[in-house]
N, C-alpha and C. Protein backbone atom coordinates (compact mmCIF):
# COMPACT_ATOMS: atom_id res chain seq x y z
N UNK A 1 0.82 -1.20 0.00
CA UNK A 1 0.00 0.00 0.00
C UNK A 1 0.86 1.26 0.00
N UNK A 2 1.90 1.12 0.54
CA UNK A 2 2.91 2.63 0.74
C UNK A 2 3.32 2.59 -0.36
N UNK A 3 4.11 1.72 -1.36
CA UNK A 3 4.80 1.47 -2.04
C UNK A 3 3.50 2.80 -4.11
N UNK A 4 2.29 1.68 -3.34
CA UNK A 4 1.35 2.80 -4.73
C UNK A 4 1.05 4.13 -4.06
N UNK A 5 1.10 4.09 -3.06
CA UNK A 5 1.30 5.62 -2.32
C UNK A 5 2.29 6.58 -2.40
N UNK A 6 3.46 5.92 -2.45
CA UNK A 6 4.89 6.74 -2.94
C UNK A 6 4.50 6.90 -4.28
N UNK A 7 4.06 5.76 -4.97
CA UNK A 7 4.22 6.03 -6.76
C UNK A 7 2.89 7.21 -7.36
N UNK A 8 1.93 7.00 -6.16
CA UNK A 8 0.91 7.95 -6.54
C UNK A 8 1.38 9.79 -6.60
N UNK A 9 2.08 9.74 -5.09
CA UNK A 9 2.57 10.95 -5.25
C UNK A 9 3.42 11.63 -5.70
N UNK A 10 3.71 10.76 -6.80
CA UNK A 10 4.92 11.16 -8.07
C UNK A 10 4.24 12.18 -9.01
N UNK A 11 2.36 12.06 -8.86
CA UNK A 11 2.11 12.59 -10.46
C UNK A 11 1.87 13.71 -9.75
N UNK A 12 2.14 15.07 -9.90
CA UNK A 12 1.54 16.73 -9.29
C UNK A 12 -0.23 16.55 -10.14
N UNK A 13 -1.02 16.82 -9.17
CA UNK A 13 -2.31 17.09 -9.59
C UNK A 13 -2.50 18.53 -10.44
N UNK A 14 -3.75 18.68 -10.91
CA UNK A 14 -3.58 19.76 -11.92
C UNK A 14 -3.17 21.14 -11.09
N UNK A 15 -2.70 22.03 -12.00
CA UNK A 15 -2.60 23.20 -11.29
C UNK A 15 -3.26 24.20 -11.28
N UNK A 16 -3.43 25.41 -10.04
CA UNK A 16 -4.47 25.75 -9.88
C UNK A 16 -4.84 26.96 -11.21
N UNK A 17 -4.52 27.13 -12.63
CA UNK A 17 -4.75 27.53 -13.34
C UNK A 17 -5.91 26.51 -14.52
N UNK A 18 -5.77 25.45 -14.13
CA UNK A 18 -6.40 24.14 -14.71
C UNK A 18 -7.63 23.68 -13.44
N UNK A 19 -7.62 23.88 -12.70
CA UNK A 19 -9.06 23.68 -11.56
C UNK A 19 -9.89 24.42 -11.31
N UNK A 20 -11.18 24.23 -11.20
CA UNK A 20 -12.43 25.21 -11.38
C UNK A 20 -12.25 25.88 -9.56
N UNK A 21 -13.05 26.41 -9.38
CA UNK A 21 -12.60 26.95 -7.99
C UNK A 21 -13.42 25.68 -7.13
N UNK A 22 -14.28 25.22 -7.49
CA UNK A 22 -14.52 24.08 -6.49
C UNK A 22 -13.81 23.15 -6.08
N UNK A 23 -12.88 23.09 -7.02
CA UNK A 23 -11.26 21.67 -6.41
C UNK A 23 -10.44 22.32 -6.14
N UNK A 24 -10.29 23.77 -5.55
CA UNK A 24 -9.30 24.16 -5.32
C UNK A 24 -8.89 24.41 -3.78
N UNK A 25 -9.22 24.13 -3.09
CA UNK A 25 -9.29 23.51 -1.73
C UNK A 25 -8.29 22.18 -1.80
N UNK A 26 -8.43 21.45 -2.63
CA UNK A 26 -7.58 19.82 -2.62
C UNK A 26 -5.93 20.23 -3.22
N UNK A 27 -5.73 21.71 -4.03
CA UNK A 27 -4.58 22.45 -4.20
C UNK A 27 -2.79 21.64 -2.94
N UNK A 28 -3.86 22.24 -1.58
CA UNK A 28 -2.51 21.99 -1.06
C UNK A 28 -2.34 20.59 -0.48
N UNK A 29 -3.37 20.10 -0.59
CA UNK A 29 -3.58 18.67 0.18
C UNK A 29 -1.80 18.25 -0.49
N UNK A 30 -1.47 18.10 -1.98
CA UNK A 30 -0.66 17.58 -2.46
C UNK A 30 0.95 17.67 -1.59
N UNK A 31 1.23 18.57 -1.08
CA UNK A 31 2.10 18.93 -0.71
C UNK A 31 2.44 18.74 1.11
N UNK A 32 1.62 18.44 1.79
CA UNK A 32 1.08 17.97 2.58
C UNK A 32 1.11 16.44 2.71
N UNK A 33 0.71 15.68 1.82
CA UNK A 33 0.85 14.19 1.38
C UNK A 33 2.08 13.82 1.33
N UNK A 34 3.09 14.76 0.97
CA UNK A 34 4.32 14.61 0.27
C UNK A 34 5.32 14.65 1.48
N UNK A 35 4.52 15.92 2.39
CA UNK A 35 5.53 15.97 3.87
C UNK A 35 5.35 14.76 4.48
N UNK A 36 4.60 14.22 4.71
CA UNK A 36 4.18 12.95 5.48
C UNK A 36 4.40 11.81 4.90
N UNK A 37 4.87 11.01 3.42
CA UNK A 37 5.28 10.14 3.02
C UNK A 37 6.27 9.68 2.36
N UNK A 38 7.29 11.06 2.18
CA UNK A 38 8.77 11.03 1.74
C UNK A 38 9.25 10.80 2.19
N UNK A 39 9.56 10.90 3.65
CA UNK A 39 10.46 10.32 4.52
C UNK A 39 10.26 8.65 4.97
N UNK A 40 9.50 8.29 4.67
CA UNK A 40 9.47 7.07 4.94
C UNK A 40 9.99 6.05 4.41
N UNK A 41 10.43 5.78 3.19
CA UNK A 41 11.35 4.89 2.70
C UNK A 41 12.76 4.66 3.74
N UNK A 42 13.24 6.21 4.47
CA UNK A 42 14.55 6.28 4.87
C UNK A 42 14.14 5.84 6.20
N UNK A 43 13.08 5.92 6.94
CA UNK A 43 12.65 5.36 8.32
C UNK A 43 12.52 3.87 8.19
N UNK A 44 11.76 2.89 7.12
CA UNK A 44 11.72 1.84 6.69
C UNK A 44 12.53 0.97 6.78
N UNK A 45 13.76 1.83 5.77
CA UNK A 45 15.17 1.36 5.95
C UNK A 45 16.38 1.23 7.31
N UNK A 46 16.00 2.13 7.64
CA UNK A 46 16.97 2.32 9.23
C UNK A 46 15.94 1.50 10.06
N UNK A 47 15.14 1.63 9.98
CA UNK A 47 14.14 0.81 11.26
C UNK A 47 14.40 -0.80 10.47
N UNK A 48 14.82 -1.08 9.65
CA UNK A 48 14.82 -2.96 9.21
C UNK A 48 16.74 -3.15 9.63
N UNK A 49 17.60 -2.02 9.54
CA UNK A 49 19.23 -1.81 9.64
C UNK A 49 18.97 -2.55 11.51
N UNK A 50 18.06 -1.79 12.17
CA UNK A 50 18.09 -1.60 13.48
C UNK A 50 17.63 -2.78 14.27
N UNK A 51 16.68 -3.11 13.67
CA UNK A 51 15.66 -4.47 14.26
C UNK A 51 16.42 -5.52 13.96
N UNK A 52 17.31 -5.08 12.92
CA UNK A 52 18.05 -6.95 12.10
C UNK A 52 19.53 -7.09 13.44
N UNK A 53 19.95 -6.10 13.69
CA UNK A 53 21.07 -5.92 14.78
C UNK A 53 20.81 -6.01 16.19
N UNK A 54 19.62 -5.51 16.64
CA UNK A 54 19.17 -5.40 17.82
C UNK A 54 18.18 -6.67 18.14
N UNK A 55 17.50 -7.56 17.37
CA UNK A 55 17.17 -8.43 17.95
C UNK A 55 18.21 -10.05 17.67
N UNK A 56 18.89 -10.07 17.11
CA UNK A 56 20.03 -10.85 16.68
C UNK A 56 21.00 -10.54 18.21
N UNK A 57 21.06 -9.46 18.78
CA UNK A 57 21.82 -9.26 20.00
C UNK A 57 20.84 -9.50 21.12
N UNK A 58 19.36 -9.10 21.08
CA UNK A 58 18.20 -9.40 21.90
C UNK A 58 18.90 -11.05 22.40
N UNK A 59 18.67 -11.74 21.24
CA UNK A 59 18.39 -13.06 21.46
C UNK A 59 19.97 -13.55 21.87
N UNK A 60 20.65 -13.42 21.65
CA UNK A 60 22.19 -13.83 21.95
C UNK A 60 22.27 -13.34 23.64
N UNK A 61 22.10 -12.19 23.53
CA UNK A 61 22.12 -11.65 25.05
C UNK A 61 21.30 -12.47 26.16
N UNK A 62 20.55 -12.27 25.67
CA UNK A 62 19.46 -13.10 26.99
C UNK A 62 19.90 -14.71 26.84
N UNK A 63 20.70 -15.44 26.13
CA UNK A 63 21.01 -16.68 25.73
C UNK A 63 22.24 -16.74 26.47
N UNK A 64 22.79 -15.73 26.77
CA UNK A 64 24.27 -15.64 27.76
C UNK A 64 23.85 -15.41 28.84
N UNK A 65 23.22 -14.33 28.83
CA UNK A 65 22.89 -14.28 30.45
C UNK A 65 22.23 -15.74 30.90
N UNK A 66 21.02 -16.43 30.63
CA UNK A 66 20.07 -17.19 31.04
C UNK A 66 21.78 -18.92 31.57
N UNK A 67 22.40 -18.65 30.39
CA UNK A 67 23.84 -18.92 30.73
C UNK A 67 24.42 -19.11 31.92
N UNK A 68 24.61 -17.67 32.21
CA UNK A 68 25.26 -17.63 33.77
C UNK A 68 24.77 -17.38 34.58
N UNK A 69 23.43 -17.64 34.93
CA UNK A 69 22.54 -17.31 36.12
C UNK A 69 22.02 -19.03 35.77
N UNK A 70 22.13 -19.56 34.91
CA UNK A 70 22.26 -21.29 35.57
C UNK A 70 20.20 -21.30 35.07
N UNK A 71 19.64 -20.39 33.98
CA UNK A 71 18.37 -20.31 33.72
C UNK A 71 17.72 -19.86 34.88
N UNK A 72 18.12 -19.20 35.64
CA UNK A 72 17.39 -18.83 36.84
C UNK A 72 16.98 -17.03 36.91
N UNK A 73 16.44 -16.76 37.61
CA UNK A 73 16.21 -15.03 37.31
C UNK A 73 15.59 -15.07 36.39
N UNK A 74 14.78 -14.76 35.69
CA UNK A 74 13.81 -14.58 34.44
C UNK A 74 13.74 -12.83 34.54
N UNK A 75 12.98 -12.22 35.45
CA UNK A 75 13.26 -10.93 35.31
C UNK A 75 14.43 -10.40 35.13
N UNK A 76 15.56 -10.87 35.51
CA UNK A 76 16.96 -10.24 35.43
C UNK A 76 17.16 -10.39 33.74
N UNK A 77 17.11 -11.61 33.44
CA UNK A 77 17.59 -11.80 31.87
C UNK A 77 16.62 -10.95 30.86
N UNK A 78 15.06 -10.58 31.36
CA UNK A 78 14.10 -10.36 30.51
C UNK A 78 14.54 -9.04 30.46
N UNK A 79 14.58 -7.99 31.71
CA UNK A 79 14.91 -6.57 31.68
C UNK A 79 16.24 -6.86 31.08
N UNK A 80 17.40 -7.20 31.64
CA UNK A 80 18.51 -6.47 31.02
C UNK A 80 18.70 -6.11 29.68
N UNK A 81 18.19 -7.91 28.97
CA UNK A 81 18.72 -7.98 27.27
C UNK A 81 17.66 -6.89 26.69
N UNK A 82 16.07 -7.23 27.44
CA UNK A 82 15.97 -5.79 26.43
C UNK A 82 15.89 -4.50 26.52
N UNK A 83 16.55 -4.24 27.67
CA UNK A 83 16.92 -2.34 27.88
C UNK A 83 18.02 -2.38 27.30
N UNK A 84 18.72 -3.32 26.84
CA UNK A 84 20.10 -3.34 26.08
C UNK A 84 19.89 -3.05 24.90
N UNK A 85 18.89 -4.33 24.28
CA UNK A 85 18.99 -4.29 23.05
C UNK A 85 17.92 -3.09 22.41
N UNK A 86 17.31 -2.65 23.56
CA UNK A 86 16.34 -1.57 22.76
C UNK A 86 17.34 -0.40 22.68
N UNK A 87 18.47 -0.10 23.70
CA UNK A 87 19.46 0.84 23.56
C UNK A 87 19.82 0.97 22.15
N UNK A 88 20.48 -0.35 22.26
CA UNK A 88 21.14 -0.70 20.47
C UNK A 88 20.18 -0.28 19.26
N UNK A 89 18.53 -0.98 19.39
CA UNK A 89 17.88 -0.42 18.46
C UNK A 89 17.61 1.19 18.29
N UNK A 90 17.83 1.45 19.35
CA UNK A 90 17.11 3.30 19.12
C UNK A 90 17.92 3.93 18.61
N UNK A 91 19.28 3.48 18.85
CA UNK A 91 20.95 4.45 18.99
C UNK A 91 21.05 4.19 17.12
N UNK A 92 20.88 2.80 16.87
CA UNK A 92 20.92 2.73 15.28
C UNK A 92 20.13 3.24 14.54
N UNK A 93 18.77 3.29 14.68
CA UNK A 93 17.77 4.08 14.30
C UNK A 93 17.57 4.94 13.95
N UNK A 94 18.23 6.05 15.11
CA UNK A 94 18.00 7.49 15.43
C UNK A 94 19.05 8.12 14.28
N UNK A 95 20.58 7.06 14.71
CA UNK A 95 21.72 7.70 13.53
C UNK A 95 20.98 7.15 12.39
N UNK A 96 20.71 6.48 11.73
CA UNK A 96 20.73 5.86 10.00
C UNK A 96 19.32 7.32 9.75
N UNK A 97 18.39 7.33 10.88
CA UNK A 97 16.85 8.18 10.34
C UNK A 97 17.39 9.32 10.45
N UNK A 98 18.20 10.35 11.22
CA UNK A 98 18.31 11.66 11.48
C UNK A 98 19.73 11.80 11.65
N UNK A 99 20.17 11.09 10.97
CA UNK A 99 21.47 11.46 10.94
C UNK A 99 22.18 11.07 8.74
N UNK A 100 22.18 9.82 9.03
CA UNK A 100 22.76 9.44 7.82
C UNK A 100 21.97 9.39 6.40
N UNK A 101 20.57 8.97 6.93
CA UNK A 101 19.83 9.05 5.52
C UNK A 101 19.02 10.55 5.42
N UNK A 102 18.88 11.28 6.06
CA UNK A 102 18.41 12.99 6.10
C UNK A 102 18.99 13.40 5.79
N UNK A 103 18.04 14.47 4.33
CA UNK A 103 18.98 15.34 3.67
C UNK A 103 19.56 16.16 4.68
N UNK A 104 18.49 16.40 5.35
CA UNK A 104 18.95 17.90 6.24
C UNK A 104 19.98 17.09 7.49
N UNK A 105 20.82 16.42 7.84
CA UNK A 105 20.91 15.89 8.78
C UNK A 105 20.83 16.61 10.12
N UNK A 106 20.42 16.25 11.60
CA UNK A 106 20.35 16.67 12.58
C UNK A 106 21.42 16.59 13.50
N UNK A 107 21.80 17.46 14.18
CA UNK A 107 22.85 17.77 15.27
C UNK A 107 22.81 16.21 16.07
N UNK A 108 24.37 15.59 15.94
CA UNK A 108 24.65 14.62 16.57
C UNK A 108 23.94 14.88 18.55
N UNK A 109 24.30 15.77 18.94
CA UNK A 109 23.73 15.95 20.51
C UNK A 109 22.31 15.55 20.28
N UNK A 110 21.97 16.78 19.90
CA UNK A 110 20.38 17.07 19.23
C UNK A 110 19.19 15.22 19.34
N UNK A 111 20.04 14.67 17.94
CA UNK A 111 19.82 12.97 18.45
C UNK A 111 19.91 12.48 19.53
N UNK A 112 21.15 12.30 20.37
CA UNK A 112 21.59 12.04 21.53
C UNK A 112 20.47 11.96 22.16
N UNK A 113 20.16 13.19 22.98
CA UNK A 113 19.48 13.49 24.17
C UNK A 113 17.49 13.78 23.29
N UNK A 114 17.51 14.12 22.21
CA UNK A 114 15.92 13.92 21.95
C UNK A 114 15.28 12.62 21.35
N UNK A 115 16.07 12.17 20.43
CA UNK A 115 15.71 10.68 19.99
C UNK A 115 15.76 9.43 20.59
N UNK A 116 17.58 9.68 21.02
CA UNK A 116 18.00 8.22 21.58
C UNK A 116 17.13 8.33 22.96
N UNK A 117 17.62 9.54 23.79
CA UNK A 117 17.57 9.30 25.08
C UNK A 117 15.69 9.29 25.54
N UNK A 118 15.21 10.42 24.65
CA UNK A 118 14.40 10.50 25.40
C UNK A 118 13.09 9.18 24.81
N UNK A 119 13.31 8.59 23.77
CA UNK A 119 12.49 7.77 24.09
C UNK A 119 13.12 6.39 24.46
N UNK A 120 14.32 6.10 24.94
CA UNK A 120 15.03 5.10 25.53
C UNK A 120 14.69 4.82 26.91
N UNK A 121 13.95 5.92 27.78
CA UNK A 121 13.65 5.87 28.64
C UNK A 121 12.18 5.39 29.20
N UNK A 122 11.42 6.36 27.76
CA UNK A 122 9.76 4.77 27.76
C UNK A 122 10.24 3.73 27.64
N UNK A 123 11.26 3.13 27.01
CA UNK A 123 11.29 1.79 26.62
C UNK A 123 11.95 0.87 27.99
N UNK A 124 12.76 1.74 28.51
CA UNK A 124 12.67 1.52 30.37
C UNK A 124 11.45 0.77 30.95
N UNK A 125 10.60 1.87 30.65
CA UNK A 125 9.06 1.80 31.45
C UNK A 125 8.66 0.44 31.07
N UNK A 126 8.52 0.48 29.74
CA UNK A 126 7.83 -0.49 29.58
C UNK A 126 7.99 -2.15 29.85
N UNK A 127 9.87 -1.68 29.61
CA UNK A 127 10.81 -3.49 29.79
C UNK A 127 10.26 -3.85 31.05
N UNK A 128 10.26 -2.77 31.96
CA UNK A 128 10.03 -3.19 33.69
C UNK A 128 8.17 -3.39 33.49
N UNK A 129 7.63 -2.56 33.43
CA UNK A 129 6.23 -3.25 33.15
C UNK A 129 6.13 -4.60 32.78
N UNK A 130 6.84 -5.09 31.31
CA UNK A 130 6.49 -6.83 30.49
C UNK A 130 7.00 -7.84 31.53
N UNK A 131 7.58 -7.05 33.01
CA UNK A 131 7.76 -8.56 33.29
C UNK A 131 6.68 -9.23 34.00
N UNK A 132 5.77 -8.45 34.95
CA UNK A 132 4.73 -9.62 35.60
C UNK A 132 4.15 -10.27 34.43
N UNK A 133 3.67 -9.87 32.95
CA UNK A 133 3.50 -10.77 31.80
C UNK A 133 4.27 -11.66 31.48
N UNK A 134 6.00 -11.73 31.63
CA UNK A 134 6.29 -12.80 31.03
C UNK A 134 6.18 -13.52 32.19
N UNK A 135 6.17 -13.56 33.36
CA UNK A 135 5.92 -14.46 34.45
C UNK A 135 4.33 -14.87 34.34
N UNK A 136 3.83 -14.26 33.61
CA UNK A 136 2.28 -14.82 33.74
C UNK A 136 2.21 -15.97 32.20
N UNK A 137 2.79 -15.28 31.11
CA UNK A 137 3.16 -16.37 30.44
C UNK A 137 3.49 -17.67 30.63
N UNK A 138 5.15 -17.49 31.48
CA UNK A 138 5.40 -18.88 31.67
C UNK A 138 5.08 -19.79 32.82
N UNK A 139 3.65 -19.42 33.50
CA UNK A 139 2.97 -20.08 33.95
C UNK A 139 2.05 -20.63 33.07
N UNK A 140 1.47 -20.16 31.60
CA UNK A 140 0.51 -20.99 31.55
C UNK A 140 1.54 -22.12 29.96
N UNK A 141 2.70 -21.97 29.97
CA UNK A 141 3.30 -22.25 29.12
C UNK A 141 3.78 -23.93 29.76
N UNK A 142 3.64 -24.75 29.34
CA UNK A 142 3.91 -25.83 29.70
C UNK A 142 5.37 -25.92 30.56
N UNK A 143 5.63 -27.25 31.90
CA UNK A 143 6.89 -26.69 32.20
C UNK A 143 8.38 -27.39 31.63
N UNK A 144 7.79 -28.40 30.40
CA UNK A 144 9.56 -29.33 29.84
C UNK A 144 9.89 -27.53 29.21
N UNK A 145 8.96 -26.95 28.75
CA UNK A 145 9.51 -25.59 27.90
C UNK A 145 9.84 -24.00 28.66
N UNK A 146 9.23 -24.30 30.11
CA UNK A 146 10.09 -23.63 30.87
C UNK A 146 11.02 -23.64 31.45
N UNK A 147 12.07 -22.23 31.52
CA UNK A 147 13.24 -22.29 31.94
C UNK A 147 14.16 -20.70 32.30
């Protein structure tokens, strides 16, 4: 659907010398469409760069830890690997979306402390929230597959 959406907003609609005054209200819609769906190929891309690195380390991480805690701790392994690996995802993200693929690129700090940090810190919230769920999970999860 994005993909005939990008290709749609390739064609410029007529211009307002060619529209009766009743379509001329839909004039700026075009430009508007264009702010909101150009950038997305480059978010697409950094967000698949980010997810392919960060859950490849998700899963390795929590596979080491669960390691040396002997499979024991479930909250310890569940928070750490993914306040880690969501670190990793945001930090890659933030550089490839507002840094490397933006024309305009944005002030390395600027990223830092508004992209990385400040939504690194919902993702805090939330790691510590998922755990009474994964403990409620692997109660109803059979136990040869808990561990």
């Amino acid at each position: 659907m994005t993909i005939i959406m990008l290709f749609t907003l390739g064609f410029t609609p007529l211009e307002s010398d060619n529209v009766g005054e009743e379509y001329a209200w839909a004039l700026p819609i075009q430009k508007n469409l264009l702010g909101i769906f150009i950038p997305f190929p480059t978010f697409f891309v950094a967000s698949m760069i980010a997810y392919l690195f960060s859950q490849y380390f998700d899963v390795w991480f929590y596979e080491k830890i669960s390691y040396l805690t002997d499979k024991k701790f479930l909250w310890l392994r569940n928070n750490i690997s993914t306040m880690t690996s969501s670190l990793l995802d945001n930090t890659i993200f933030s550089i490839f979306a507002w840094i490397i693929f933006n024309p305009n690129p944005l002030d390395f700090n600027t990223v830092i402390f508004t992209f990385i940090l400040g939504t690194y810190i919902l993702r805090i919230v939330i790691a510590i929230l998922d755990t009474p769920f994964i403990y409620l999970a692997k109660y109803f999860v059979p136990n040869r597959m808990n561990d």
